[in-house]
Structures are given as structure tokens and as C-alpha cells.
Protein backbone atom coordinates (compact mmCIF):
# COMPACT_ATOMS: atom_id res chain seq x y z
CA UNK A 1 86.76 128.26 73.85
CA UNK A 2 88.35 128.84 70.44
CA UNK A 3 86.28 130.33 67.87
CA UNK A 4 85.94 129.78 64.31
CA UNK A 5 85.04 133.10 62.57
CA UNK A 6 84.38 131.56 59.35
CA UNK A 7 82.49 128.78 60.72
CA UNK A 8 80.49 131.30 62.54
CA UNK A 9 79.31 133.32 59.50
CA UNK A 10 78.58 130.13 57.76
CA UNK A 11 76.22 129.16 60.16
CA UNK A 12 74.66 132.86 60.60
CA UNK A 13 74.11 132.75 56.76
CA UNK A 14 72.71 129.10 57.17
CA UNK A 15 69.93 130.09 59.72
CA UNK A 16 69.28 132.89 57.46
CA UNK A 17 68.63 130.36 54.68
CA UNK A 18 66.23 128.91 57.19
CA UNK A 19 64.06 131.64 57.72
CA UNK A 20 63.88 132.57 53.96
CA UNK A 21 62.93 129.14 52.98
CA UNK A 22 60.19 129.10 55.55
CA UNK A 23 58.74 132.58 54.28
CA UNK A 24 58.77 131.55 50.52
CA UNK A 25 57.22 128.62 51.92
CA UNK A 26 54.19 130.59 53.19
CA UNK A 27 54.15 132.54 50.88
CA UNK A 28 53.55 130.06 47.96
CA UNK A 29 51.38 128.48 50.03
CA UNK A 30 49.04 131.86 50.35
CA UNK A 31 49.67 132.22 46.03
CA UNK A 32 47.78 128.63 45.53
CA UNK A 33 45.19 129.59 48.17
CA UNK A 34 45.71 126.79 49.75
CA UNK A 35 44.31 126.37 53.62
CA UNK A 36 46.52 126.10 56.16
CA UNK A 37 45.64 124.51 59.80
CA UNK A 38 46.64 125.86 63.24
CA UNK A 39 48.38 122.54 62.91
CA UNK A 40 50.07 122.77 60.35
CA UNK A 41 51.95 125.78 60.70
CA UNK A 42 53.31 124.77 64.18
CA UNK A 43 54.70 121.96 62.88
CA UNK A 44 56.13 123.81 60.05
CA UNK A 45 57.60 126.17 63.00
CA UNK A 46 58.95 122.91 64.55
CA UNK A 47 60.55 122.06 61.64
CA UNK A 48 62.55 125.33 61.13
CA UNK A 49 63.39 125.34 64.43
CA UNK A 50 65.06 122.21 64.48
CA UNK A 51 67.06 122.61 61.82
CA UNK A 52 68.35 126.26 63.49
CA UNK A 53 69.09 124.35 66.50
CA UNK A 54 70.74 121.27 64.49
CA UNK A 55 72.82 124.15 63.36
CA UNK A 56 74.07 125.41 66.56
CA UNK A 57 74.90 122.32 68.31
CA UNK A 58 77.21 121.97 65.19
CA UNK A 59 78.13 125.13 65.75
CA UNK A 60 79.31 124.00 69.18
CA UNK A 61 80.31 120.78 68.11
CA UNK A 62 82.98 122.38 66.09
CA UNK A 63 84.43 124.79 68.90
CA UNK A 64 85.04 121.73 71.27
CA UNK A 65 87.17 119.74 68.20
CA UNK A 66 91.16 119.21 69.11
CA UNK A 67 92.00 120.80 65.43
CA UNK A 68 91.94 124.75 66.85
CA UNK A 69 91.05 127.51 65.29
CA UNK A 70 93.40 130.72 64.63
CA UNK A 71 91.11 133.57 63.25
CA UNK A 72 90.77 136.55 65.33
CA UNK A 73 87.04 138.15 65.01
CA UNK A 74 88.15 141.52 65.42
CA UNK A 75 90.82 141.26 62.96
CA UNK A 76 91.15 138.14 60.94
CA UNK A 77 94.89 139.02 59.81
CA UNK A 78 96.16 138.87 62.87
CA UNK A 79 96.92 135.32 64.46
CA UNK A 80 95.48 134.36 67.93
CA UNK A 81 97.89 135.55 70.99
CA UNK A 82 97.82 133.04 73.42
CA UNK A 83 99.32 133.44 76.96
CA UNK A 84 102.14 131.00 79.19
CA UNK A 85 99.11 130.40 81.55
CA UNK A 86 96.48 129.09 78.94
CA UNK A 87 99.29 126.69 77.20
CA UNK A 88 100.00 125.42 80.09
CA UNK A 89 97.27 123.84 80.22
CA UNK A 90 97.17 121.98 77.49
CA UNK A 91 99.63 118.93 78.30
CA UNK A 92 97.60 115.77 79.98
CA UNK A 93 96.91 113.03 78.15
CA UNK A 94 92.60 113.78 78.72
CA UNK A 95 92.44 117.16 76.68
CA UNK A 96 94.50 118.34 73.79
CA UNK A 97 98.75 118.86 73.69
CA UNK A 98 99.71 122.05 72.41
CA UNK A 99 103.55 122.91 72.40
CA UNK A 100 105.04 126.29 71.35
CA UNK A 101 108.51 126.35 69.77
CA UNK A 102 110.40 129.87 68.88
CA UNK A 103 106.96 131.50 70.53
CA UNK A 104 104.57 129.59 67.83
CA UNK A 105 101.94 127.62 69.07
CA UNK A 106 101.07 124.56 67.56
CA UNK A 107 98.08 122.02 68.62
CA UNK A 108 99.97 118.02 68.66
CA UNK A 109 97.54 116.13 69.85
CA UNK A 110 97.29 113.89 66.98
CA UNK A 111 100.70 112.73 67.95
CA UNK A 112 99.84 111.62 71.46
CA UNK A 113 102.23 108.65 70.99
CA UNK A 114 104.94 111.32 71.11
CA UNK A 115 104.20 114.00 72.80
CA UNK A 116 101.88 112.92 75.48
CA UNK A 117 102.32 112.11 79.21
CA UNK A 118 105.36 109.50 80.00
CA UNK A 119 106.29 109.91 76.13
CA UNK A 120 109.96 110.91 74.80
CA UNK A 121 108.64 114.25 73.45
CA UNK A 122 106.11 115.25 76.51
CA UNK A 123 108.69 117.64 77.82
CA UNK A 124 107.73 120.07 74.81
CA UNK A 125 103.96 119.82 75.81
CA UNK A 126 102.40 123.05 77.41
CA UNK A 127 105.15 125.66 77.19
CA UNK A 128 108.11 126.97 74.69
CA UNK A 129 111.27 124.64 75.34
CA UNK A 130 112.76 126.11 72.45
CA UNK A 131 116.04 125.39 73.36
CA UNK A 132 115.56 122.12 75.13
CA UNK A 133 115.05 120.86 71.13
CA UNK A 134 118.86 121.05 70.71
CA UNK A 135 119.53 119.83 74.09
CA UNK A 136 117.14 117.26 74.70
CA UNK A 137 117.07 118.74 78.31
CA UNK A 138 114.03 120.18 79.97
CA UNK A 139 116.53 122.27 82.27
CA UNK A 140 117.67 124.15 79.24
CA UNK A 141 114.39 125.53 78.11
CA UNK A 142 115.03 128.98 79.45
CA UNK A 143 118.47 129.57 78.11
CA UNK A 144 119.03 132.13 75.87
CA UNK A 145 119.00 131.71 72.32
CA UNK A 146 122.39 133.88 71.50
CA UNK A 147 124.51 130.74 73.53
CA UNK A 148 123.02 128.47 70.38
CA UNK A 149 126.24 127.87 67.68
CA UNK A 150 124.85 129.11 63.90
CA UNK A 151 124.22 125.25 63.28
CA UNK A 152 122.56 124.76 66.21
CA UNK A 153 120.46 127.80 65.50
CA UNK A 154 119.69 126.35 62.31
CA UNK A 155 118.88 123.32 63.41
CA UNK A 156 116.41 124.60 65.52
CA UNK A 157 114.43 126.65 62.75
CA UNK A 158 114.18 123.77 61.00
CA UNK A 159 112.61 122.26 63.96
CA UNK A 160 109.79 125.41 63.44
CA UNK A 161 109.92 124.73 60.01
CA UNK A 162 108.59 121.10 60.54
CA UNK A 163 105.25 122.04 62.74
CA UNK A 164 104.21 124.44 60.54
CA UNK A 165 104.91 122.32 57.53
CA UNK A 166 102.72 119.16 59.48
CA UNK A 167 99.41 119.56 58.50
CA UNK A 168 98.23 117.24 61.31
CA UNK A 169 99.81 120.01 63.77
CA UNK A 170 97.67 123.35 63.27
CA UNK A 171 99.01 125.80 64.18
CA UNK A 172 97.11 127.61 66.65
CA UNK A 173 98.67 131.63 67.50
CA UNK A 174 101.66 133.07 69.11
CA UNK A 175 102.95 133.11 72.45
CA UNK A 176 102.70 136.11 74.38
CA UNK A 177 106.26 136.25 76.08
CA UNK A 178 109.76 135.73 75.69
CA UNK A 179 109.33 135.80 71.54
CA UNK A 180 106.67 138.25 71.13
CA UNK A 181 104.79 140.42 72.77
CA UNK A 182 100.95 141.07 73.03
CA UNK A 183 100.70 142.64 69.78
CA UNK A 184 102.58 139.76 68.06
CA UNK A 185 105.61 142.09 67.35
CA UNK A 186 108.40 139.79 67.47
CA UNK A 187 111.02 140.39 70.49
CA UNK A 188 114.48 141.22 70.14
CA UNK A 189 115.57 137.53 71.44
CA UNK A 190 114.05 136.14 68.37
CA UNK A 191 115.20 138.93 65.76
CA UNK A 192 118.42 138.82 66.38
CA UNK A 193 118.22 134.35 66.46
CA UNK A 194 116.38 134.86 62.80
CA UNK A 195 119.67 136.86 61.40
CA UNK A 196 122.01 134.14 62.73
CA UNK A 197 119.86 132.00 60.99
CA UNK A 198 120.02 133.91 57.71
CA UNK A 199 123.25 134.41 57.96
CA UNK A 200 123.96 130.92 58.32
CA UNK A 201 124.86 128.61 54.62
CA UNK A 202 124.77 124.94 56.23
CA UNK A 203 127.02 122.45 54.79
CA UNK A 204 125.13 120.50 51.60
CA UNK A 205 124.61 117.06 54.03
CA UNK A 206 122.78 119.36 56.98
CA UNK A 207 120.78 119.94 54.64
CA UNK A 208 117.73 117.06 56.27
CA UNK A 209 114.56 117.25 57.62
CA UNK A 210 113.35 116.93 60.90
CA UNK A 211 112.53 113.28 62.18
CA UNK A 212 108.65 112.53 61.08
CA UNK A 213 106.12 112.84 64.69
């Protein structure tokens, strides 16, 4: 599963809450000399421990959503390196659709009516078909980038551009592969596709965006 880092310290600091309420709750209780059944304090103890255990179902209510989570526990900077094998299989219409484009991963399940199974756009869902965004052809997906023309290269940035742009397309880590390897250090493939791309001063009416999905 995916996990939320900041969602997890949340709910550490939550249960902590808990257990502080339920002290000052004795305590006071001791301070007005008050008596206190057998009774009573196990179903105070019930109490506290249902709301720590309402807690962590939420807790893993939130790792099973379809919005996925980036952070990486050990070190929150860096984003979540995700191999061919695991996005593969996210592409059938019963779980989420995650597609990777230039070696970025992004979750697309909110577009189903695009990019899910017998859709126009399915072909991108559960590997990189970088390429195959120019082409329109599945076949293509492994050529290299260098046979792109500066406008097509472009073109396909702009495609990049528009996922991580969508919020309703979260962008989940980066593809451990052809773009980058497993420290997220880019690969020469896609340095030498981003300086054709910066190199590149499209005409004024290439300047569009992508088509909405």
C-alpha cells in the first residue's frame, strides 16, 4: 500500500491527544474527590479505545483511497520510485489507472471515461508510452525520443505539462527505468529530450494546451 507520512503523524499525534485527555480526565476526577466505580472506569477505557481504533480504521481508510500518496518516510523530499512491474498493474477498469509519461507517474483514475479499458486513451494506462502520445500508436512506445522533430518534442512536454498541471491526476512518483533510475537521477534519454525542448521557440499559434481529460 501507499503511505501517507503526514497522515500518519496526524493520527500518531491524535491518539496521543487521546491518552492525555483520558489522564486529565482522571486526574480531575481524583482533585474533586469524586468516587469512581470499577464500572465506570472500564467504560471510560472503552471509550478511549474506540476512538483510537476509529482513528486507525481511518487511518486505513485513507491508504486504500484512488488519490495516492507521494511522500517518502525516510526522506520526504524525495518523490516515490515506482517500478515497470507495480504500474503495470494499475490498468483494469476494477482498481485504479495510473499512466507514466516522460518517466512521471500520474494516478488517472478519475478519468476512467478516457483512459480506462476499451477507451481511446487506455493504451497509456499501466506503463510509459511516451512516444505513442505523438503517434497515437501503441507500437511506438519504445522508440527513442532523439527520432522526435523539436515540435514534436515540444509537443510532447506539453503533454507532461498537462498531468501535472490536472489536479484531478496526482501525481504519484517516478518511474524507475528508461527516464530515471532508482535514485530518481534523470537518464541521459530524457536530458538530452529536455535541451531539445529548451532549445526549441514554437511558432506563436503552437502555442495551445493539451485537449482537457
Amino acid at each position: 500500500g501507499i503511505q501517507n507520512c503526514e497522515f500518519v503523524q496526524t493520527s500518531k499525534k491524535a491518539n496521543m491527544k487521546v491518552f492525555v485527555v483520558f489522564s486529565l480526565f482522571l486526574f480531575v476526577v481524583s482533585a474533586e474527590e469524586r468516587e469512581i466505580t470499577e464500572k465506570g472506569k472500564a467504560d471510560t477505557l472503552k471509550v478511549a479505545k474506540r476512538a483510537i481504533i476509529s482513528k486507525r480504521d481511518a487511518l486505513k481508510t485513507a491508504k486504500g483511497t484512488k488519490t495516492g500518496e507521494t511522500e517518502n518516510c525516510d526522506n520526504p523530499d524525495k518523490p516515490r520510485m515506482i517500478t515497470v512491474e507495480e504500474l503495470a498493474q494499475y490498468k483494469e477498469k476494477e482498481g485504479e489507472l495510473w499512466l507514466s509519461i516522460l518517466g512521471e507517474v500520474y494516478n488517472v483514475t478519475l478519468g476512467e471515461m478516457y483512459y480506462g479499458p476499451e477507451s481511446g486513451y487506455h493504451i497509456f494506462a499501466g506503463r510509459d508510452s511516451s512516444y505513442s502520445f505523438i503517434t497515437g500508436e501503441l507500437q511506438d512506445a519504445e522508440k527513442p525520443l532523439d527520432s522526435l522533430t523539436p515540435a514534436e518534442a515540444y509537443s510532447l512536454d506539453h503533454w507532461k505539462d498537462f498531468y501535472a498541471d490536472e489536479e484531478k491526476y496526482p501525481f504519484l512518483g517516478l518511474l524507475i527505468g528508461r527516464f530515471y533510475d532508482e535514485n530518481g537521477e534523470p537518464m541521459e534519454e530524457l536530458i538530452k529530450f529536455r535541451e531539445t525542448v529548451a532549445k526549441y521557440e514554437p511558432p506563436s499559434h503552437a502555442r495551445r494546451k493539451a485537449p482537457k481529460k
